[in-house]
N, C-alpha and C. Protein backbone atom coordinates (compact mmCIF):
# COMPACT_ATOMS: atom_id res chain seq x y z
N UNK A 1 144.33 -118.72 239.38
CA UNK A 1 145.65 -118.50 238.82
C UNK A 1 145.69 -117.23 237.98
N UNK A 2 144.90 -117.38 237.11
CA UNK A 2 144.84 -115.64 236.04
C UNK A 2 144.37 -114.56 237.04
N UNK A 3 143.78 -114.31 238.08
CA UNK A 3 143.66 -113.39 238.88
C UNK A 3 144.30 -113.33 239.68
N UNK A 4 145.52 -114.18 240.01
CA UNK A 4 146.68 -113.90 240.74
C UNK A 4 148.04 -112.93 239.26
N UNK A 5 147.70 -113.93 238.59
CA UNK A 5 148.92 -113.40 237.68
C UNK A 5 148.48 -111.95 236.97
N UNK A 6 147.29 -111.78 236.94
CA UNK A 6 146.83 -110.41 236.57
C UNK A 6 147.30 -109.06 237.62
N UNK A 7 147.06 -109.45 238.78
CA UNK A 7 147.22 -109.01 239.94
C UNK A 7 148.83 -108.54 240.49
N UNK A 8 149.72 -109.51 240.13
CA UNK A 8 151.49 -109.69 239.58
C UNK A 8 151.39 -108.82 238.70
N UNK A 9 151.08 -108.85 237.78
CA UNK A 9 151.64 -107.86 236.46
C UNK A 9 150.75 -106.23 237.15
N UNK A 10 149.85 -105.93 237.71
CA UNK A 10 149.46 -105.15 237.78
C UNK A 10 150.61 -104.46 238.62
N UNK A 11 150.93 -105.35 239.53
CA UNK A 11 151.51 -104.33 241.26
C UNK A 11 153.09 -104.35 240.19
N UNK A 12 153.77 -104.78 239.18
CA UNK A 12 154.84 -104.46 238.53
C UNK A 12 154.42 -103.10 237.56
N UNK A 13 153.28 -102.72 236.57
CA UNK A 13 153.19 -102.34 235.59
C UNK A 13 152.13 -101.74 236.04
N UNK A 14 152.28 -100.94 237.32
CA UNK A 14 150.66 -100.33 237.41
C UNK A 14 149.38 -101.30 237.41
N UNK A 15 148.61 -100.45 237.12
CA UNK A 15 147.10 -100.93 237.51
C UNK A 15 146.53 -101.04 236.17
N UNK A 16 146.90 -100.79 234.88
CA UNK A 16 146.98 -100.63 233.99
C UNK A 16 145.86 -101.92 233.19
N UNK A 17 146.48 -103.21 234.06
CA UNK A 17 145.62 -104.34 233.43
C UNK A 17 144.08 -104.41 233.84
N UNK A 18 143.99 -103.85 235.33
CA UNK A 18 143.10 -104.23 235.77
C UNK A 18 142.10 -102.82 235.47
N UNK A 19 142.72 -101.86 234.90
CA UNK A 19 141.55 -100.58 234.20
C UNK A 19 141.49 -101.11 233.13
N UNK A 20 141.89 -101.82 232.28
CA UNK A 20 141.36 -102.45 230.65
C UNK A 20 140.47 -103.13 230.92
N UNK A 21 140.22 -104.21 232.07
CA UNK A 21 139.31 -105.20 232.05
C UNK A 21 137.91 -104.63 232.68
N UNK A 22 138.45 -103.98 233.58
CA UNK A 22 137.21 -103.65 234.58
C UNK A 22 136.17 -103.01 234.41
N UNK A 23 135.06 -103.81 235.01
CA UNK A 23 133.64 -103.28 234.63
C UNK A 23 133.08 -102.29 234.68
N UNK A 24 132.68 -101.29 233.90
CA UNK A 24 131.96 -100.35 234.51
C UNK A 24 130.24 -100.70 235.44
N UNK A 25 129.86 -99.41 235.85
CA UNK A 25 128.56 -99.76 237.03
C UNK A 25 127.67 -99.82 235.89
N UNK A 26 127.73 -99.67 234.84
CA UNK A 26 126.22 -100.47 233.94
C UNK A 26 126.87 -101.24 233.06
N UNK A 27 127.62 -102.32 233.53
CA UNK A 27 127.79 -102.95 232.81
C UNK A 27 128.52 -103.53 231.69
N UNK A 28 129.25 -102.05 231.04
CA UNK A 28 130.14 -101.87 230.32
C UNK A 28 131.47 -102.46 230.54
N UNK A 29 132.66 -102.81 229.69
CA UNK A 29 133.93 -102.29 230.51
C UNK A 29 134.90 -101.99 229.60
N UNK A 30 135.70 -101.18 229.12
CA UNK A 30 136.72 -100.79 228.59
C UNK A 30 137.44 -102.24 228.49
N UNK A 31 137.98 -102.18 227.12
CA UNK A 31 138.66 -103.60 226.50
C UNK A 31 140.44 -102.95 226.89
N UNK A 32 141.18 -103.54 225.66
CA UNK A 32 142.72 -103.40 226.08
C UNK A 32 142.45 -102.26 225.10
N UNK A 33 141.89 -102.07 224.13
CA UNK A 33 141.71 -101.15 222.77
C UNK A 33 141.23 -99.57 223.14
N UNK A 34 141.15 -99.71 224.26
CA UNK A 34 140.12 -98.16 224.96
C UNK A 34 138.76 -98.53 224.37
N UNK A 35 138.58 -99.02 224.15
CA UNK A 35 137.22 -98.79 223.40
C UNK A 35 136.03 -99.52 224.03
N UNK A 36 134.98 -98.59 224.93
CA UNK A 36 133.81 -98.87 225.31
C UNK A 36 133.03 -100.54 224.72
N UNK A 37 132.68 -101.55 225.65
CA UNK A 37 132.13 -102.99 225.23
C UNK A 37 131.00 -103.25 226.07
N UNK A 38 130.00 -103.70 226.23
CA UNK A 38 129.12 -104.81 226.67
C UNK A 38 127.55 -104.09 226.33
N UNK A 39 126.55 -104.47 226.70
CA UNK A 39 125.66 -105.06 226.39
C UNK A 39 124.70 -103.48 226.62
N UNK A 40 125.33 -102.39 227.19
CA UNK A 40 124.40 -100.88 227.09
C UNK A 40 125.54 -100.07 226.70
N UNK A 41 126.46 -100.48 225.46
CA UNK A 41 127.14 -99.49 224.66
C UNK A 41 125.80 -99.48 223.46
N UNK A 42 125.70 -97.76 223.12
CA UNK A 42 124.85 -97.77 222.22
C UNK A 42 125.09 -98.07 220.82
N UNK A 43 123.41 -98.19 219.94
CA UNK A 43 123.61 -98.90 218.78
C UNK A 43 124.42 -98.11 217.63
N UNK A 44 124.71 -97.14 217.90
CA UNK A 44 125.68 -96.18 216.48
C UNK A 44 127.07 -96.69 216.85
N UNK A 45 127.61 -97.33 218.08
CA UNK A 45 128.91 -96.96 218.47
C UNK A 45 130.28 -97.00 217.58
N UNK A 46 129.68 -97.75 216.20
CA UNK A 46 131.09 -97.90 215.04
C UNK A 46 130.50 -96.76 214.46
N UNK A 47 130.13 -95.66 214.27
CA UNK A 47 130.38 -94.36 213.66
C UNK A 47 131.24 -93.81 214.13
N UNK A 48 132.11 -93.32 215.22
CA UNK A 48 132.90 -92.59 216.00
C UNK A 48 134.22 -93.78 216.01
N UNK A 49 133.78 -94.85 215.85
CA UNK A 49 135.39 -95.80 216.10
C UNK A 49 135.81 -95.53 215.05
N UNK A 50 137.33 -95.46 215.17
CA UNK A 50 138.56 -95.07 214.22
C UNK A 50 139.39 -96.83 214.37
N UNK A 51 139.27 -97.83 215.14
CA UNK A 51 140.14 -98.79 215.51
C UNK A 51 140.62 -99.54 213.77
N UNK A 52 141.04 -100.47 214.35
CA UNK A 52 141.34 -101.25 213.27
C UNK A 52 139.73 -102.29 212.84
N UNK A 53 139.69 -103.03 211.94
CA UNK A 53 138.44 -103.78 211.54
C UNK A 53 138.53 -104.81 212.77
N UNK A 54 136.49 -104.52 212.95
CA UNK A 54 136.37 -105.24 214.51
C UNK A 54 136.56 -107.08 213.71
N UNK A 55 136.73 -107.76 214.41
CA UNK A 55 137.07 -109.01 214.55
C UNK A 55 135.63 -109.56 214.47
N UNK A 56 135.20 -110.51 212.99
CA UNK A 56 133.73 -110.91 212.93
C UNK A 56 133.74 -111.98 212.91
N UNK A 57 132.63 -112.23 214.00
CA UNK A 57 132.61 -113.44 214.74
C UNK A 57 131.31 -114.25 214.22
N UNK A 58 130.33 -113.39 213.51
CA UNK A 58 128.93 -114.26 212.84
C UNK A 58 128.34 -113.29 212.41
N UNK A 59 126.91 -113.80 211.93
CA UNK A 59 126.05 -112.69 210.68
C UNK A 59 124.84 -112.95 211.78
N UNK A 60 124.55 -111.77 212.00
CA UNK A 60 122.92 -111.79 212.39
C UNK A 60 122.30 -110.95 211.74
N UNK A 61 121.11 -111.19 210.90
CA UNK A 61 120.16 -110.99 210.26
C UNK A 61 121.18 -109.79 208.99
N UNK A 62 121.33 -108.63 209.59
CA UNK A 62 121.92 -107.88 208.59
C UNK A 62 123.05 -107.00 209.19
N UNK A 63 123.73 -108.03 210.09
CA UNK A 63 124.92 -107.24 210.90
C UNK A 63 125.78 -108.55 211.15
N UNK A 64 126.73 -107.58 211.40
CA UNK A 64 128.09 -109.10 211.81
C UNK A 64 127.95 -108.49 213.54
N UNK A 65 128.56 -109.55 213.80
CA UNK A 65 128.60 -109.91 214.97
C UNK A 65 129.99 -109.78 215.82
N UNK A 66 130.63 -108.62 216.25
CA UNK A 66 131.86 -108.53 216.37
C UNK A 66 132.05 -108.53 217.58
N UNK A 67 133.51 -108.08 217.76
CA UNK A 67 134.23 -108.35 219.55
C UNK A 67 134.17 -107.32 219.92
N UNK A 68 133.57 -106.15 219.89
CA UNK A 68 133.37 -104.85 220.43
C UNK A 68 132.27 -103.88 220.44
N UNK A 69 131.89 -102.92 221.19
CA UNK A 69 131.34 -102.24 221.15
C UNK A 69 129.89 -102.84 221.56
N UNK A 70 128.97 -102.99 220.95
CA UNK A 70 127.57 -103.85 221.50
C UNK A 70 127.88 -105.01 220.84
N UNK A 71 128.61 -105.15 219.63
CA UNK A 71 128.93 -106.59 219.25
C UNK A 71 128.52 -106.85 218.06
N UNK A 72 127.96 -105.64 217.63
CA UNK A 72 126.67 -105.60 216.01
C UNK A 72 127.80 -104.53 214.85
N UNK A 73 127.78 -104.71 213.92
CA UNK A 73 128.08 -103.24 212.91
C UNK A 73 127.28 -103.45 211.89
N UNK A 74 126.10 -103.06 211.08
CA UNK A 74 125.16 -103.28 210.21
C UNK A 74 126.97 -103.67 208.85
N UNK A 75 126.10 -104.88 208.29
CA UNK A 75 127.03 -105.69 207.06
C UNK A 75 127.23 -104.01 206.28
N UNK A 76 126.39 -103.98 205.65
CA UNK A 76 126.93 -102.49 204.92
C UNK A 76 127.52 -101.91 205.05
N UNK A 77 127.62 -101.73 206.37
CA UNK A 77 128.79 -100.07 206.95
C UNK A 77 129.85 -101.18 206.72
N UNK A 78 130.28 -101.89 207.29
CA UNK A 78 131.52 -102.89 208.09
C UNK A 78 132.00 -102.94 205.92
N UNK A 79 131.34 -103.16 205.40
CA UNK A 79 131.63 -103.53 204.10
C UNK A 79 132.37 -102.64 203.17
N UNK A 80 131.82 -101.33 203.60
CA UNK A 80 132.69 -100.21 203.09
C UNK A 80 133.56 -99.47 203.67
N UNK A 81 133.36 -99.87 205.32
CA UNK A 81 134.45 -98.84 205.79
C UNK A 81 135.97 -99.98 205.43
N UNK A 82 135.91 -101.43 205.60
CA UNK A 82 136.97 -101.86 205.93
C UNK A 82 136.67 -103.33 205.27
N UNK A 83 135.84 -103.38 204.14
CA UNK A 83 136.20 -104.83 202.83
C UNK A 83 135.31 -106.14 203.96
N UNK A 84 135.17 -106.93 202.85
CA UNK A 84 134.85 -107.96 203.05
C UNK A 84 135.67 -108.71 204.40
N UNK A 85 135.15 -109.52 205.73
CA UNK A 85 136.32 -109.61 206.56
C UNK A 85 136.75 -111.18 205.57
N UNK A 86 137.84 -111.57 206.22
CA UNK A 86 138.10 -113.38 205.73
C UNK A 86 136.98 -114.44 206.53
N UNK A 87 136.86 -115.33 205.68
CA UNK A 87 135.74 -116.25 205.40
C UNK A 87 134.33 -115.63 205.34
N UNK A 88 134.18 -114.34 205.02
CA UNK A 88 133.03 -114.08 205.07
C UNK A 88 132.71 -113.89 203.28
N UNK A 89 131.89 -113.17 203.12
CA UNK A 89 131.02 -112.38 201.72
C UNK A 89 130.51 -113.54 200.99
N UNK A 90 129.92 -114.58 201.84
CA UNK A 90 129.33 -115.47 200.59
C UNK A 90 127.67 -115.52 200.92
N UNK A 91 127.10 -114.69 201.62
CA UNK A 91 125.66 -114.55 201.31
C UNK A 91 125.15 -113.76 200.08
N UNK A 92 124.00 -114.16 200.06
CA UNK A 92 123.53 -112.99 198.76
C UNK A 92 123.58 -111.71 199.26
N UNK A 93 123.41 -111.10 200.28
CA UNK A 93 123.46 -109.93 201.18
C UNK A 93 124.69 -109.11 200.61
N UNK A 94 126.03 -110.03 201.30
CA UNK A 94 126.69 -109.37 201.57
C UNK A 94 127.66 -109.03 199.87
N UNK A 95 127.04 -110.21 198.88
CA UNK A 95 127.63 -110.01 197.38
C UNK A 95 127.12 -108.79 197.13
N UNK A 96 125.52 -108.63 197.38
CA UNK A 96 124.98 -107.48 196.76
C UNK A 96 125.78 -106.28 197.24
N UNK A 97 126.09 -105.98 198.39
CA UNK A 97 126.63 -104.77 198.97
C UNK A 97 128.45 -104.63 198.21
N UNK A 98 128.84 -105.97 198.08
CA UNK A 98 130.31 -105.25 197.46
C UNK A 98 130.42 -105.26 196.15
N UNK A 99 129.14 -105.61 195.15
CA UNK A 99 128.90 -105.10 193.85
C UNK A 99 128.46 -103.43 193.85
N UNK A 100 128.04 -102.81 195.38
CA UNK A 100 128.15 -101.14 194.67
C UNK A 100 128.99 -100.77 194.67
């Protein structure tokens, strides 16, 4: 059903849906955001993003865990470019970083 109705909106609105989703050949694929995603986008890739604050989804070791790019932004950076996200800042980690 969603790959029919994707397919509908495409042949009305261009092809438009199906270049946001689609995979690139390693793996990658451009989101709705333009912005490069999956699993061999490299590890700097939030230095160059301008987007809005990525969407954090969990803490691994000393990075959140977001919906873009490789899926990582080290807690520090994510902390100063764009605040504490909601329900997060209650490790000792992440207190220490928004006391500098």
């Amino acid at each position: 059903m969603f790959a029919w109705l994707m397919n509908f909106f495409s042949n009305i609105f261009g092809n438009t849906a199906r270049i946001n989703v689609e995979k690139k050949n390693d793996g990658n694929w451009i989101g709705p955001d333009g912005v490069e995603t999956g699993p061999n986008v490299s590890e700097n890739w939030y230095l160059t993003y301008e987007g809005p604050a990525p969407i954090v989804e969990g803490i691994y070791e000393q990075n959140y865990g977001v919906d873009r790019g490789n899926g990582a932004i080290p807690i520090d950076f994510y902390i100063n470019k764009w605040g504490i996200p909601d329900g997060y800042g209650n490790t000792d980690y992440e207190k220490e970083i928004s006391r500098r």
